[in-house]
C-alpha atoms as a PDB file:
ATOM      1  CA  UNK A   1     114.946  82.551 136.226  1.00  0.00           C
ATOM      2  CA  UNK A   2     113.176  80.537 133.831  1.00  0.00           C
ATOM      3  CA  UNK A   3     114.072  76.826 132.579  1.00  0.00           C
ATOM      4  CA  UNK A   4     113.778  76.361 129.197  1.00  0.00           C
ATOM      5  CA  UNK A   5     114.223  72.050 128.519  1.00  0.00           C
ATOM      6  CA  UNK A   6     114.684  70.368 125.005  1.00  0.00           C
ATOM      7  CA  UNK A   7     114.312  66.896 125.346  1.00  0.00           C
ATOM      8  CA  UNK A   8     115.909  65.344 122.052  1.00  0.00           C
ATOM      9  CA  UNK A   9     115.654  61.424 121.208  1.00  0.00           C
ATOM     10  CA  UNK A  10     118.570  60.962 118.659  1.00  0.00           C
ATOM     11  CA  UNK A  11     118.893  58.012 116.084  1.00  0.00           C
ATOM     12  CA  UNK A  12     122.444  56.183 117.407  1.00  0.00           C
ATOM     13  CA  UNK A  13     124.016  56.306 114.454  1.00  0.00           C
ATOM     14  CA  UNK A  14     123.942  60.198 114.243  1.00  0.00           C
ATOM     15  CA  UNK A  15     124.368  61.095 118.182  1.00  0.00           C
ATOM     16  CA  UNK A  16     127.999  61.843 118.325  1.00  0.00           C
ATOM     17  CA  UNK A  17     127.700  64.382 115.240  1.00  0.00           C
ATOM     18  CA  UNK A  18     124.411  65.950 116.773  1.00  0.00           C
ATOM     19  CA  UNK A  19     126.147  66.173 120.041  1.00  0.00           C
ATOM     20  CA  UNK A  20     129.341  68.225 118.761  1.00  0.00           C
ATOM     21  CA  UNK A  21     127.123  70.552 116.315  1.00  0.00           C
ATOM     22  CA  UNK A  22     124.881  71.337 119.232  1.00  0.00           C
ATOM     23  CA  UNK A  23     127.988  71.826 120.904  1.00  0.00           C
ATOM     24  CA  UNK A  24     130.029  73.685 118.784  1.00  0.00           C
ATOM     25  CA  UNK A  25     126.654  75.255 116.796  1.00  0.00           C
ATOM     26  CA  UNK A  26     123.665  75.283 118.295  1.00  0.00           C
ATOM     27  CA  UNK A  27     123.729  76.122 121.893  1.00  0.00           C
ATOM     28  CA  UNK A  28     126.310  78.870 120.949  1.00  0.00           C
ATOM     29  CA  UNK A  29     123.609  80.755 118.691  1.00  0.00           C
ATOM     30  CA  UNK A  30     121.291  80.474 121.160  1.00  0.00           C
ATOM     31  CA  UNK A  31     123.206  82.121 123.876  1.00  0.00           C
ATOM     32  CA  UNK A  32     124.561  85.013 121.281  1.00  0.00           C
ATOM     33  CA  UNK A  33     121.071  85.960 121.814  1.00  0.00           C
ATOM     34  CA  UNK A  34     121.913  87.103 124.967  1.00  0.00           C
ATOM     35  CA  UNK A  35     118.153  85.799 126.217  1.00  0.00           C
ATOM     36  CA  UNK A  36     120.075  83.146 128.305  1.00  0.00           C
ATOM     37  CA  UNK A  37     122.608  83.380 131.281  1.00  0.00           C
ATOM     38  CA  UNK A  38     123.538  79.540 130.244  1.00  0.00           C
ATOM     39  CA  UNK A  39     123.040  76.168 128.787  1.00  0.00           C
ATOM     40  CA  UNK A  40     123.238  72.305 129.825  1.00  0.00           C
ATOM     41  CA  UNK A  41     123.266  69.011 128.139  1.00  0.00           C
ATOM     42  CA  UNK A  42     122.293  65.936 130.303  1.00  0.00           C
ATOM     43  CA  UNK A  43     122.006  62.200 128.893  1.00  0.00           C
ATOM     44  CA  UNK A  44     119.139  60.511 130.023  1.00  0.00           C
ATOM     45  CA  UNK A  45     120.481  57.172 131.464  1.00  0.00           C
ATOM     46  CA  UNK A  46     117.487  55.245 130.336  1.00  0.00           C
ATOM     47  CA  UNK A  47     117.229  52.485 127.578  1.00  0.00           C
ATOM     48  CA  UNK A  48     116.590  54.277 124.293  1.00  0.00           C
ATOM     49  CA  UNK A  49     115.103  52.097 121.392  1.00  0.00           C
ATOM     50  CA  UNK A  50     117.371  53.140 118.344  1.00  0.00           C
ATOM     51  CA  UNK A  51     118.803  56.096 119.900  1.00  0.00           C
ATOM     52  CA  UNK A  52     120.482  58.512 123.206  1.00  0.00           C
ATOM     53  CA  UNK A  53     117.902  60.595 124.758  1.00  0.00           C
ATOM     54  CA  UNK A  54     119.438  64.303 125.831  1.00  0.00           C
ATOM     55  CA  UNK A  55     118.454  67.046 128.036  1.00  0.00           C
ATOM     56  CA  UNK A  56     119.234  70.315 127.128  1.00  0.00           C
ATOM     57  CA  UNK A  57     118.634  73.311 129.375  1.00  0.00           C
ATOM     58  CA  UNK A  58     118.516  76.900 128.660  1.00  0.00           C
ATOM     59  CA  UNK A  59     118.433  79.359 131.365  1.00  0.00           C
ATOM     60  CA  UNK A  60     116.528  82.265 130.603  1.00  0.00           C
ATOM     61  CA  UNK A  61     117.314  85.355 132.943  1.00  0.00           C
ATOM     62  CA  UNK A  62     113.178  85.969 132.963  1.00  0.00           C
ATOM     63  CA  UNK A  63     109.805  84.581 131.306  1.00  0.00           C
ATOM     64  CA  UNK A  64     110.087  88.396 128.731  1.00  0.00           C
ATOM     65  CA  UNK A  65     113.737  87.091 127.602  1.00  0.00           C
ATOM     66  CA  UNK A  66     112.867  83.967 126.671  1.00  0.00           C
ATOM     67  CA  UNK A  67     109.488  85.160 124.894  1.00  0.00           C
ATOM     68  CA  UNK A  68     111.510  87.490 122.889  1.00  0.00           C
ATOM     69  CA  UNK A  69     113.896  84.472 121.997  1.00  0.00           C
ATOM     70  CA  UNK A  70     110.536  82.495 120.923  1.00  0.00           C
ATOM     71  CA  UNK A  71     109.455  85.474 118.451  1.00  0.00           C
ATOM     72  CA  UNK A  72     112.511  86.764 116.749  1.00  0.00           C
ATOM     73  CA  UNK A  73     115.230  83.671 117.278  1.00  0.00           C
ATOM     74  CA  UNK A  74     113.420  79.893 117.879  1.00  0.00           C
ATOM     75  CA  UNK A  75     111.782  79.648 114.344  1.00  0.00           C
ATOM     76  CA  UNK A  76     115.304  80.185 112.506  1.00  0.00           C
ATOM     77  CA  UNK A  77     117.456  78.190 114.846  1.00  0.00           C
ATOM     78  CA  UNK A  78     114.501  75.414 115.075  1.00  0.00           C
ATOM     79  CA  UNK A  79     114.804  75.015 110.986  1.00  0.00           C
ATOM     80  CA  UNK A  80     118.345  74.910 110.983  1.00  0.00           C
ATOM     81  CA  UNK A  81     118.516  71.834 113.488  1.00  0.00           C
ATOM     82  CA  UNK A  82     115.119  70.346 111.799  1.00  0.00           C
ATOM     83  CA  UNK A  83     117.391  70.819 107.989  1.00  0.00           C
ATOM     84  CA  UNK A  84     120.360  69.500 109.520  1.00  0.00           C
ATOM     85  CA  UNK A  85     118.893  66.546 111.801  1.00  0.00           C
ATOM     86  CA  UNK A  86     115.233  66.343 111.612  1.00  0.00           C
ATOM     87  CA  UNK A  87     114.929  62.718 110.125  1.00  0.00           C
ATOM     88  CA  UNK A  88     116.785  61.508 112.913  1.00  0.00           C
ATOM     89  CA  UNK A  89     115.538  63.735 116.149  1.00  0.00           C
ATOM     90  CA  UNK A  90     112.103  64.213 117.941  1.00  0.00           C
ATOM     91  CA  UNK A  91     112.093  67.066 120.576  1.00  0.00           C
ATOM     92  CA  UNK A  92     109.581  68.138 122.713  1.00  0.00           C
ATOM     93  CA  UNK A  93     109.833  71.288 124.937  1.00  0.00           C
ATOM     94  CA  UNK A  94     109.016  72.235 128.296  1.00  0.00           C
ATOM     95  CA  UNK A  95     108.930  75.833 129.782  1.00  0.00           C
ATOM     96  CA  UNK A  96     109.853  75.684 134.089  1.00  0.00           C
ATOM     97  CA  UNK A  97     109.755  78.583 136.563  1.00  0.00           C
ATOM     98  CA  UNK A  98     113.121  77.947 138.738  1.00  0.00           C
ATOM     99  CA  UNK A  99     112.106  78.816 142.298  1.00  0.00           C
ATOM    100  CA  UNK A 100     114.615  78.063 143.885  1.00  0.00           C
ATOM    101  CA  UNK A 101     118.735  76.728 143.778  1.00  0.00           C
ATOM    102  CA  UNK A 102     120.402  75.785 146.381  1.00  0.00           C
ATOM    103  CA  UNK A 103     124.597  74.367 145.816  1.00  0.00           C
ATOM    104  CA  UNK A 104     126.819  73.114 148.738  1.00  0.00           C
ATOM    105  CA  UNK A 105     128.803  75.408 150.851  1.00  0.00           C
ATOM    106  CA  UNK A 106     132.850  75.474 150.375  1.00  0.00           C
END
């Protein structure tokens, strides 16, 4: 599985309405795609001049899926949250190999 992480610094005053339209918006379109088994988003507890800093993690079910979501779905979904936010958000991206998962026992 492959580990697809946004890292988003959001000015204050617009985090709560980023949050819900990634939410509500966003992270649905991406996983319509049906590239991605699933999706996370993680405040970073760590002082933030001006702004929240979020992780948000896309699980892509291998390194072809999530190719195919950078050539025919990333450039359209990218504008709309650079139209809708882009003043107010810097992102940088980071592409992981999962090896391994591990979660406790029942």
């Amino acid at each position: 599985m492959i580990m697809y992480n946004v890292t988003v610094s959001v000015d204050a005053p617009v985090a709560p309405e980023w949050l819900e339209w990634m939410k509500s918006v966003h992270i649905p379109d991406v996983l319509a795609t049906g590239l991605f088994a699933e999706a996370k988003i993680a405040r970073i507890l760590a002082e933030e001049s001006g702004g929240m800093a979020y992780s948000v993690q896309y699980y892509a079910y291998s390194r072809s899926h999530y190719e195919r979501y950078e050539k025919d779905y990333a450039p359209r979904l990218r504008k709309e949250h650079q139209d809708r936010f882009g003043a107010h958000t810097a992102a940088f991206r980071t592409l992981l190999d999962l090896i391994h998962q591990d979660a406790p026992k029942p």
